[in-house]
PDB file of N, CA and C in Angstrom:
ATOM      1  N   UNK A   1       0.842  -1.186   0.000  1.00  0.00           N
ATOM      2  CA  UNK A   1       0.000   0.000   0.000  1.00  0.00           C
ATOM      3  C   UNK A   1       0.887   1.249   0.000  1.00  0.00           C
ATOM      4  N   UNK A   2       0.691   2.069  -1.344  1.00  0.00           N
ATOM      5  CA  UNK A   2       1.362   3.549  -1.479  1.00  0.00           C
ATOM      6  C   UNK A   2       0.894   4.858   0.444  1.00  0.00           C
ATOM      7  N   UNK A   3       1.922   4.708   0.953  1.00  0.00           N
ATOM      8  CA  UNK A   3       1.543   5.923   1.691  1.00  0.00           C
ATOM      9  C   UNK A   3       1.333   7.066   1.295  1.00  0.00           C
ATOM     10  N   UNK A   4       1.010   8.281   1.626  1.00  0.00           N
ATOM     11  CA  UNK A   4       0.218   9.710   1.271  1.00  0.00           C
ATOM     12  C   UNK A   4       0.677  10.444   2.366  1.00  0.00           C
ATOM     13  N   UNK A   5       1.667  11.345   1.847  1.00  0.00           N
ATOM     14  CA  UNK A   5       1.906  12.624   3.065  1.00  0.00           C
ATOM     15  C   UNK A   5       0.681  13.425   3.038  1.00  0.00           C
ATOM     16  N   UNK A   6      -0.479  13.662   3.948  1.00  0.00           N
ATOM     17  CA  UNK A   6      -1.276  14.683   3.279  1.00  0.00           C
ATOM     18  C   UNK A   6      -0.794  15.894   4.175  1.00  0.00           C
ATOM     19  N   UNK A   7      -1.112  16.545   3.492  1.00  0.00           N
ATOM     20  CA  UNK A   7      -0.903  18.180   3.857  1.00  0.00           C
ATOM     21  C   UNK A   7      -1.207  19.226   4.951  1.00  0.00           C
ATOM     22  N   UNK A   8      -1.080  20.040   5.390  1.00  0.00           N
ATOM     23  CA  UNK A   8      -2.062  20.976   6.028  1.00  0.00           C
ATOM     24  C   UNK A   8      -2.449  22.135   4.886  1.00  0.00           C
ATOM     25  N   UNK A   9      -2.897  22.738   5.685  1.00  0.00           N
ATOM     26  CA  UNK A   9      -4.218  23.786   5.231  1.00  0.00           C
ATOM     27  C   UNK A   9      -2.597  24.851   4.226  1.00  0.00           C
ATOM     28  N   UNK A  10      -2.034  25.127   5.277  1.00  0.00           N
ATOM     29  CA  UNK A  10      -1.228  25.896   5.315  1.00  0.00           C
ATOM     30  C   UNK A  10      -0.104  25.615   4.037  1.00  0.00           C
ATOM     31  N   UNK A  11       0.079  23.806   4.113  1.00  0.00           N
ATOM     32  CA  UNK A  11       1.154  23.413   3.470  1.00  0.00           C
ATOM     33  C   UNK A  11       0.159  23.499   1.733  1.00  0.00           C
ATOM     34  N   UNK A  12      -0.802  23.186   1.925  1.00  0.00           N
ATOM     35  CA  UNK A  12      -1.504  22.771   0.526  1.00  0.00           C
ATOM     36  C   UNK A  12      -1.617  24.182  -0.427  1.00  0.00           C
ATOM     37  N   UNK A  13      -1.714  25.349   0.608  1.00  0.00           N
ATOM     38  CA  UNK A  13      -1.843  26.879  -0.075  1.00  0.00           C
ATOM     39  C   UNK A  13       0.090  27.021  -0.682  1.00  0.00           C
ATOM     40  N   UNK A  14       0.740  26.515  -0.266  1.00  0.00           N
ATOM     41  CA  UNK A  14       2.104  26.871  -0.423  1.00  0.00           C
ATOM     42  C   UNK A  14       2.435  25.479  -1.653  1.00  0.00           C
ATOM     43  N   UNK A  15       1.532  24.523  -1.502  1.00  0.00           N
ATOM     44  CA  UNK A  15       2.085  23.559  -2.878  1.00  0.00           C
ATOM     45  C   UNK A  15       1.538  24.150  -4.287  1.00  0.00           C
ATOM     46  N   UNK A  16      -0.052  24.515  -4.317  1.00  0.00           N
ATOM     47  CA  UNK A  16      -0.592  24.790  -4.936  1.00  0.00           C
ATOM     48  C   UNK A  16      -0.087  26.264  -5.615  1.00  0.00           C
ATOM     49  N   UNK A  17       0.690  27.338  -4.632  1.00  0.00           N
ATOM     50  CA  UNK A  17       1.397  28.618  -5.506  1.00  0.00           C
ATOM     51  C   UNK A  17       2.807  27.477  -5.804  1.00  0.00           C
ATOM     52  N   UNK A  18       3.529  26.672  -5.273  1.00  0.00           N
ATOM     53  CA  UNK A  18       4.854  26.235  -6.000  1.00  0.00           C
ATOM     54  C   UNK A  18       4.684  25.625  -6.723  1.00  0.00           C
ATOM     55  N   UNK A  19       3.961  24.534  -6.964  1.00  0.00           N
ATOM     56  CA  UNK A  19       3.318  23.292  -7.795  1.00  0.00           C
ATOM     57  C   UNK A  19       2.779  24.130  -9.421  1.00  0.00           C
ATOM     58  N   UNK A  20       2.039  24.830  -9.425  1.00  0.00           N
ATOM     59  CA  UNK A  20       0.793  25.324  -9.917  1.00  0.00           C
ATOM     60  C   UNK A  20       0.614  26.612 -10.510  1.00  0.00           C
ATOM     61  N   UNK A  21       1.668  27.719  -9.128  1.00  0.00           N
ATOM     62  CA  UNK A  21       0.837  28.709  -9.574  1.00  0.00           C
ATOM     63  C   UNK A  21      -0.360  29.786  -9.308  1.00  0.00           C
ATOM     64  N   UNK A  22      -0.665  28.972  -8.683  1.00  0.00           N
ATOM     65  CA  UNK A  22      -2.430  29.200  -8.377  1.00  0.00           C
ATOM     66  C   UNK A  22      -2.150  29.513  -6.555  1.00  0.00           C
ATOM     67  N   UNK A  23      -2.873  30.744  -6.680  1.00  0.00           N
ATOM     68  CA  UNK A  23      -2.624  31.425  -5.442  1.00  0.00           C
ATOM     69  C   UNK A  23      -3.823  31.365  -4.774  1.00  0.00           C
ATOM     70  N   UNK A  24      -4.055  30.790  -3.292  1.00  0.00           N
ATOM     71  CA  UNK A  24      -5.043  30.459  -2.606  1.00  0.00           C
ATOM     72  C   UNK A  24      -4.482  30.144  -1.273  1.00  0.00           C
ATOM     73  N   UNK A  25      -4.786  30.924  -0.734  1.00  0.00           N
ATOM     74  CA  UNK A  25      -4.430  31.682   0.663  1.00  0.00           C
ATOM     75  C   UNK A  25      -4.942  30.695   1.925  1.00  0.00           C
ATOM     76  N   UNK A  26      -4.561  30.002   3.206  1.00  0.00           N
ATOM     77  CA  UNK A  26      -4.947  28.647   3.736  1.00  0.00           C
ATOM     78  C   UNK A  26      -6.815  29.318   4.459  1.00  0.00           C
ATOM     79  N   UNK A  27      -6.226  30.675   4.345  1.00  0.00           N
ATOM     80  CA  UNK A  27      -8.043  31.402   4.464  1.00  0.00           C
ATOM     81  C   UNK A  27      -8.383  31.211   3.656  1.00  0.00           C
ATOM     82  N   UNK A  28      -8.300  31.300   2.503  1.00  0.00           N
ATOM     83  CA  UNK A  28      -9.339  30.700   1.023  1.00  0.00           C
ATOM     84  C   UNK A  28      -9.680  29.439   1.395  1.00  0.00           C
ATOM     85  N   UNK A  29      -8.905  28.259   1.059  1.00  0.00           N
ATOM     86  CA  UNK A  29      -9.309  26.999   1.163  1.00  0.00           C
ATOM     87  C   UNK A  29     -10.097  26.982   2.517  1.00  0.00           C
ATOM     88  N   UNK A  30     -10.114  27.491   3.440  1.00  0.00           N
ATOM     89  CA  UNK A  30     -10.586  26.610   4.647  1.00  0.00           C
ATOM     90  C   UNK A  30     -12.185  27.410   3.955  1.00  0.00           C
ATOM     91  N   UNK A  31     -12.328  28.587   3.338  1.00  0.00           N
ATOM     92  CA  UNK A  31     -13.506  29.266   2.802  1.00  0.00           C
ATOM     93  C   UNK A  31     -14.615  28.384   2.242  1.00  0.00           C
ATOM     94  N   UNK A  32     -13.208  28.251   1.010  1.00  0.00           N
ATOM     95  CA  UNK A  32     -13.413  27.283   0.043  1.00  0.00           C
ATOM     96  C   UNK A  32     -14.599  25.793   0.411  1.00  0.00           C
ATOM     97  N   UNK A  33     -13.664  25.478   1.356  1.00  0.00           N
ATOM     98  CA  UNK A  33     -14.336  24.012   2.339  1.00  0.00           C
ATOM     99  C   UNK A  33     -15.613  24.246   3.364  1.00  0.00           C
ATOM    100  N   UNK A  34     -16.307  25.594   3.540  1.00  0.00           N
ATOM    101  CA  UNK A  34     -17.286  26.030   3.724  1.00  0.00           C
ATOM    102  C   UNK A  34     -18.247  25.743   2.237  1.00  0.00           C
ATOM    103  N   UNK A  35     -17.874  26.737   1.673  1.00  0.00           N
ATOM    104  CA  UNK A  35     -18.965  26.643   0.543  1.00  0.00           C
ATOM    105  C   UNK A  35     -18.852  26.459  -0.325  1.00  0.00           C
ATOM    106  N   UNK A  36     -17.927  25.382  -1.019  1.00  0.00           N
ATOM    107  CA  UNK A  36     -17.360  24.662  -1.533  1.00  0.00           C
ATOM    108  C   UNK A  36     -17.021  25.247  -3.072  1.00  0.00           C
ATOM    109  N   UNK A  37     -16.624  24.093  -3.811  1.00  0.00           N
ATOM    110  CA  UNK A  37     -15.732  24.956  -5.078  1.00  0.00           C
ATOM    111  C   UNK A  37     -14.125  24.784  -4.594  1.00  0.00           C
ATOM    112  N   UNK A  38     -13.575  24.180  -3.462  1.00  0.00           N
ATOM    113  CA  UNK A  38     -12.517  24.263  -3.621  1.00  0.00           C
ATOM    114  C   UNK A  38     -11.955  22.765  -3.835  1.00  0.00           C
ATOM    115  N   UNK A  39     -10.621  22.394  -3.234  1.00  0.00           N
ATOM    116  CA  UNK A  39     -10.101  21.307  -3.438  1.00  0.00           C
ATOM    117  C   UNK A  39     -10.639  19.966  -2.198  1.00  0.00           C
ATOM    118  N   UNK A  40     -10.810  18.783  -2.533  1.00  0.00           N
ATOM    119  CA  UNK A  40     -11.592  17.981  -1.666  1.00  0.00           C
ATOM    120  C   UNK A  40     -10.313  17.794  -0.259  1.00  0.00           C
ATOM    121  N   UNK A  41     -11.157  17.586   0.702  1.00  0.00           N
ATOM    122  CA  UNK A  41     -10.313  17.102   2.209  1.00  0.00           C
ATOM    123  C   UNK A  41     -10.554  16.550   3.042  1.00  0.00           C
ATOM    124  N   UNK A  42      -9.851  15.875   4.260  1.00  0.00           N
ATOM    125  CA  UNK A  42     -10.244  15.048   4.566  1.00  0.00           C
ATOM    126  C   UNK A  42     -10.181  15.737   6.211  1.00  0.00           C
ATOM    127  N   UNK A  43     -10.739  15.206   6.725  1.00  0.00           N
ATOM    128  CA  UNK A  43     -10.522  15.356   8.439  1.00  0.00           C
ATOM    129  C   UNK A  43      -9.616  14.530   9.575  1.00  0.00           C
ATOM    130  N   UNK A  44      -9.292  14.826  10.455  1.00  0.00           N
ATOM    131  CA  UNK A  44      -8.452  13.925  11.450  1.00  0.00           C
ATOM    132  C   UNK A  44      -9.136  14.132  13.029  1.00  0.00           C
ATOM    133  N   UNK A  45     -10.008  14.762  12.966  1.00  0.00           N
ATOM    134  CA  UNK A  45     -10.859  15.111  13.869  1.00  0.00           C
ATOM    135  C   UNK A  45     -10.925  16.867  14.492  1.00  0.00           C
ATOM    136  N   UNK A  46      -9.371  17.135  14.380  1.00  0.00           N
ATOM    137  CA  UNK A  46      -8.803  18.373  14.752  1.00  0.00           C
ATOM    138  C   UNK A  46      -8.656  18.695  13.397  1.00  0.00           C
ATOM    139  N   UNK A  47      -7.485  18.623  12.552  1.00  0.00           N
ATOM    140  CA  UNK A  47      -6.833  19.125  11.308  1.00  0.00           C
ATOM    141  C   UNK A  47      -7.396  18.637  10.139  1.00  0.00           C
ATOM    142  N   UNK A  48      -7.808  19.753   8.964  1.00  0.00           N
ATOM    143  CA  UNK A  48      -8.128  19.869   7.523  1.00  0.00           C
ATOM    144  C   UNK A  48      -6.443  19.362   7.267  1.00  0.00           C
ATOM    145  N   UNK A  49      -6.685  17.645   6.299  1.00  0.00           N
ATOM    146  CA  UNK A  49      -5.740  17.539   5.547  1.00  0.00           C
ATOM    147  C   UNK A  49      -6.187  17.328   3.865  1.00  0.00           C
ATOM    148  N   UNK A  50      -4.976  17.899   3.404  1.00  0.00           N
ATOM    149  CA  UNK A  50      -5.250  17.703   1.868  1.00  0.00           C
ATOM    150  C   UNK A  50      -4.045  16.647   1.106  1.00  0.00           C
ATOM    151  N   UNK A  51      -4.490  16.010   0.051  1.00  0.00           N
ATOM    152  CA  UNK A  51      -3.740  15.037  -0.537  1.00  0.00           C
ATOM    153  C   UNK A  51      -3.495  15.286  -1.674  1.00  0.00           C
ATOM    154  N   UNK A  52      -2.080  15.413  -1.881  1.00  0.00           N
ATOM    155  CA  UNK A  52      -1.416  16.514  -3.221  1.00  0.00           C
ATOM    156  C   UNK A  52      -2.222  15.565  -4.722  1.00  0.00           C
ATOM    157  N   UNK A  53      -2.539  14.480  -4.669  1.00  0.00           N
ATOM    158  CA  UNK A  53      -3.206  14.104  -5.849  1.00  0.00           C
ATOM    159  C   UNK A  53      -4.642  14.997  -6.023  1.00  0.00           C
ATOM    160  N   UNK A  54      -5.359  14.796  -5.150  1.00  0.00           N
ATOM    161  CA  UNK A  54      -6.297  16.075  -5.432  1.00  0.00           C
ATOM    162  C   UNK A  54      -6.379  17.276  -6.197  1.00  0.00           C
ATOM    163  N   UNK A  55      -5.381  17.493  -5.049  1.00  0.00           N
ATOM    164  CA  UNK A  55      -5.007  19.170  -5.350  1.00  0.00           C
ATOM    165  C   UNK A  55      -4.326  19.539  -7.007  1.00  0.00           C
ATOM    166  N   UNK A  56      -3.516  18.132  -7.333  1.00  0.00           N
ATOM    167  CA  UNK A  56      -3.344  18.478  -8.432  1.00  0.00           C
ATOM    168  C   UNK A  56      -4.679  18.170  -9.635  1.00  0.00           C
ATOM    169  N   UNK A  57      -5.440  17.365  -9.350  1.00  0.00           N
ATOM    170  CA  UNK A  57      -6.555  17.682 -10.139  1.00  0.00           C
ATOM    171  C   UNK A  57      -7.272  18.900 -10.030  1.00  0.00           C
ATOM    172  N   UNK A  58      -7.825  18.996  -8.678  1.00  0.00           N
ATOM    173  CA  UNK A  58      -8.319  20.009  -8.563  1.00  0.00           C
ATOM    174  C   UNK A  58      -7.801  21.627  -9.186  1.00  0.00           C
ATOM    175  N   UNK A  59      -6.625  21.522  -9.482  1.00  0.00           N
ATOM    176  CA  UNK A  59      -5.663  22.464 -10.064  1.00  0.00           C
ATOM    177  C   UNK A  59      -5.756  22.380 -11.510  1.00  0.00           C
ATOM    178  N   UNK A  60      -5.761  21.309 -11.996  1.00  0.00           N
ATOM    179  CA  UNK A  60      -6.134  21.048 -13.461  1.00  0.00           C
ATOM    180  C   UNK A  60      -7.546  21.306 -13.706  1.00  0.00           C
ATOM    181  N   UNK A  61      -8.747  21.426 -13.283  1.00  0.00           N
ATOM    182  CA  UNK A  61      -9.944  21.990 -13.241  1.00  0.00           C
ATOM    183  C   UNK A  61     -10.338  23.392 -13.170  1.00  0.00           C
ATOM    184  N   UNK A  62      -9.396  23.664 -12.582  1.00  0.00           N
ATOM    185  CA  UNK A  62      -9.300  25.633 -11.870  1.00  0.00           C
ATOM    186  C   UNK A  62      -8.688  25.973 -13.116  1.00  0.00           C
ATOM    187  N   UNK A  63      -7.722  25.487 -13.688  1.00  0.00           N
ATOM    188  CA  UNK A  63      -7.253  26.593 -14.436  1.00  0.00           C
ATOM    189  C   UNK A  63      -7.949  26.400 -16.114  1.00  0.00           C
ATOM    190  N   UNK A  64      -7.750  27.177 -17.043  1.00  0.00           N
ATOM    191  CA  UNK A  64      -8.501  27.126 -18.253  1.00  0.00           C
ATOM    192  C   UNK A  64      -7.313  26.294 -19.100  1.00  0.00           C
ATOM    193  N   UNK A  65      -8.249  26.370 -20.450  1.00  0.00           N
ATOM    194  CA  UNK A  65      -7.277  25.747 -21.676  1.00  0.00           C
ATOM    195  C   UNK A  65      -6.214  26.810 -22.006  1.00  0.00           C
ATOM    196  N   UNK A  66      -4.993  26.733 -22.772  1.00  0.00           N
ATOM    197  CA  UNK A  66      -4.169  27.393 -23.204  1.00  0.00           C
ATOM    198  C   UNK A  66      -4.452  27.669 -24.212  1.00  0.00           C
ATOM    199  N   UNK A  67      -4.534  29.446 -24.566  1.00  0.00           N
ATOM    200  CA  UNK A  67      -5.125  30.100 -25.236  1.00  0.00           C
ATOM    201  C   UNK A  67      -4.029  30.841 -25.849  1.00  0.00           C
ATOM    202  N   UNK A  68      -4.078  31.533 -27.244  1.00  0.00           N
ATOM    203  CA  UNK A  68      -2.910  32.262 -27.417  1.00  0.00           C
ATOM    204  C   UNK A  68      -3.201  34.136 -27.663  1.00  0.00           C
ATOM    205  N   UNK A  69      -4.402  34.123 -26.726  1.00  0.00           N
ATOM    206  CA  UNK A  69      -4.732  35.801 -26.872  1.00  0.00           C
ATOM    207  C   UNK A  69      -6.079  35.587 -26.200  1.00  0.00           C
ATOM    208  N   UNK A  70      -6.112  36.992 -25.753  1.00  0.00           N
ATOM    209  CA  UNK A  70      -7.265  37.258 -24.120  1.00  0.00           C
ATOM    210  C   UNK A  70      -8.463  36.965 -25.459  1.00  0.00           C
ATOM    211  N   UNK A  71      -8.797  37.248 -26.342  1.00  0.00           N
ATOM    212  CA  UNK A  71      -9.759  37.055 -27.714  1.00  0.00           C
ATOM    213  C   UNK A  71     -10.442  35.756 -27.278  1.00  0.00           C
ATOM    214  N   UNK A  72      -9.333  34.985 -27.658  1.00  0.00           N
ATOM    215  CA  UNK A  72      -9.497  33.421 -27.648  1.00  0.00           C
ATOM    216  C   UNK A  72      -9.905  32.808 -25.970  1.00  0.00           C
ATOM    217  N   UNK A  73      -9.561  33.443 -25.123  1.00  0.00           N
ATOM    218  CA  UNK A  73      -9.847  33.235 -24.019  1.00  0.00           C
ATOM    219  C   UNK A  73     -11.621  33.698 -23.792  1.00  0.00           C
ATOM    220  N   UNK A  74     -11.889  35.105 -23.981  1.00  0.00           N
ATOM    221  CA  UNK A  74     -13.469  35.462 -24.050  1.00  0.00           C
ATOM    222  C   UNK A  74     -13.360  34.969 -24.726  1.00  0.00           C
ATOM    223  N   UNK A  75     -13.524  33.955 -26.230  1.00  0.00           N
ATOM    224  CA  UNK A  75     -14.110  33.036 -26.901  1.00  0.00           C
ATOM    225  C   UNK A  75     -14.743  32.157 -26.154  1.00  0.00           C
ATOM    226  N   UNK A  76     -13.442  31.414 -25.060  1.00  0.00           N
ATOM    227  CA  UNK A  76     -13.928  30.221 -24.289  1.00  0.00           C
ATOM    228  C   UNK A  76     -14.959  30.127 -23.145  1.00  0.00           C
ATOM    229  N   UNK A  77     -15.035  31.465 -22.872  1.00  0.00           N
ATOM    230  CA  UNK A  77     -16.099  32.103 -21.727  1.00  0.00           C
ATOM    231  C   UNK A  77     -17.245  32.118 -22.423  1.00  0.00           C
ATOM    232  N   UNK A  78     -17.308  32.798 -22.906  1.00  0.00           N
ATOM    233  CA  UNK A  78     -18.976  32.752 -24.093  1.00  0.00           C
ATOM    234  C   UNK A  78     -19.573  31.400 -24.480  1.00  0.00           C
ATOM    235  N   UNK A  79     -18.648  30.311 -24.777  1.00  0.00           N
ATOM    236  CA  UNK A  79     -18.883  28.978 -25.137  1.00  0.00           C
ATOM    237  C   UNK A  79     -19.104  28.429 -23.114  1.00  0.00           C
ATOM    238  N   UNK A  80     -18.614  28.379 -22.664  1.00  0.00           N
ATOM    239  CA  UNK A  80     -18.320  28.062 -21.215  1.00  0.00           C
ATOM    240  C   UNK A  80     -19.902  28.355 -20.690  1.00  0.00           C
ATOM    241  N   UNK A  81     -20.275  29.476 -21.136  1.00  0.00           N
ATOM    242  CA  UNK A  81     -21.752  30.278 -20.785  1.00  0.00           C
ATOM    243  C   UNK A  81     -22.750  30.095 -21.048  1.00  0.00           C
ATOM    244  N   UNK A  82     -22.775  29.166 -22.403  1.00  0.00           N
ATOM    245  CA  UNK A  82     -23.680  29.205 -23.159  1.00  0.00           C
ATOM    246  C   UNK A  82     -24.250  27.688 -23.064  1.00  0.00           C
ATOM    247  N   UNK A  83     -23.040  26.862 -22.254  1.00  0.00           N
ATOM    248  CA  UNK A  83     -23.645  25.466 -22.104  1.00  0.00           C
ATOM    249  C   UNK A  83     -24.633  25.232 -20.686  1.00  0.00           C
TER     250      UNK A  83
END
């Protein structure tokens, strides 16, 4: 059986800007985990942990397709909108 370092709140906001990119503050996520939309987690009774496989999906979901001009980007919003 693969073990899983999972994360804290704290550590997962600091993988997700090194990993990623994607800036989300350990006040966002714990937000996030209120009213959801953010990355999935688990409990330990005391501590929000997160498991970097997640997070990296969840990171691949957050961000858009690669676009080569803001044009093409509102392209993908309008289509995004319309479904």
């Amino acid at each position: 059986m693969e073990k899983i370092r999972f994360l804290s709140r704290k550590e997962a906001a600091t993988y997700l800007i090194e990993t990623w990119g994607i800036r989300r503050t350990a006040k966002t996520l714990a937000k996030l985990a209120t009213m959801g939309g953010g990355p999935p987690y688990r409990k330990d009774k005391i501590k929000t942990l997160y498991d970097p496989a997640d997070l990296d999906i969840w990171a691949r979901e957050t961000l858009s397709p690669r676009v080569a001009s803001t044009a093409e980007f509102e392209a993908l919003k309008q289509v995004g909108s319309a479904s």
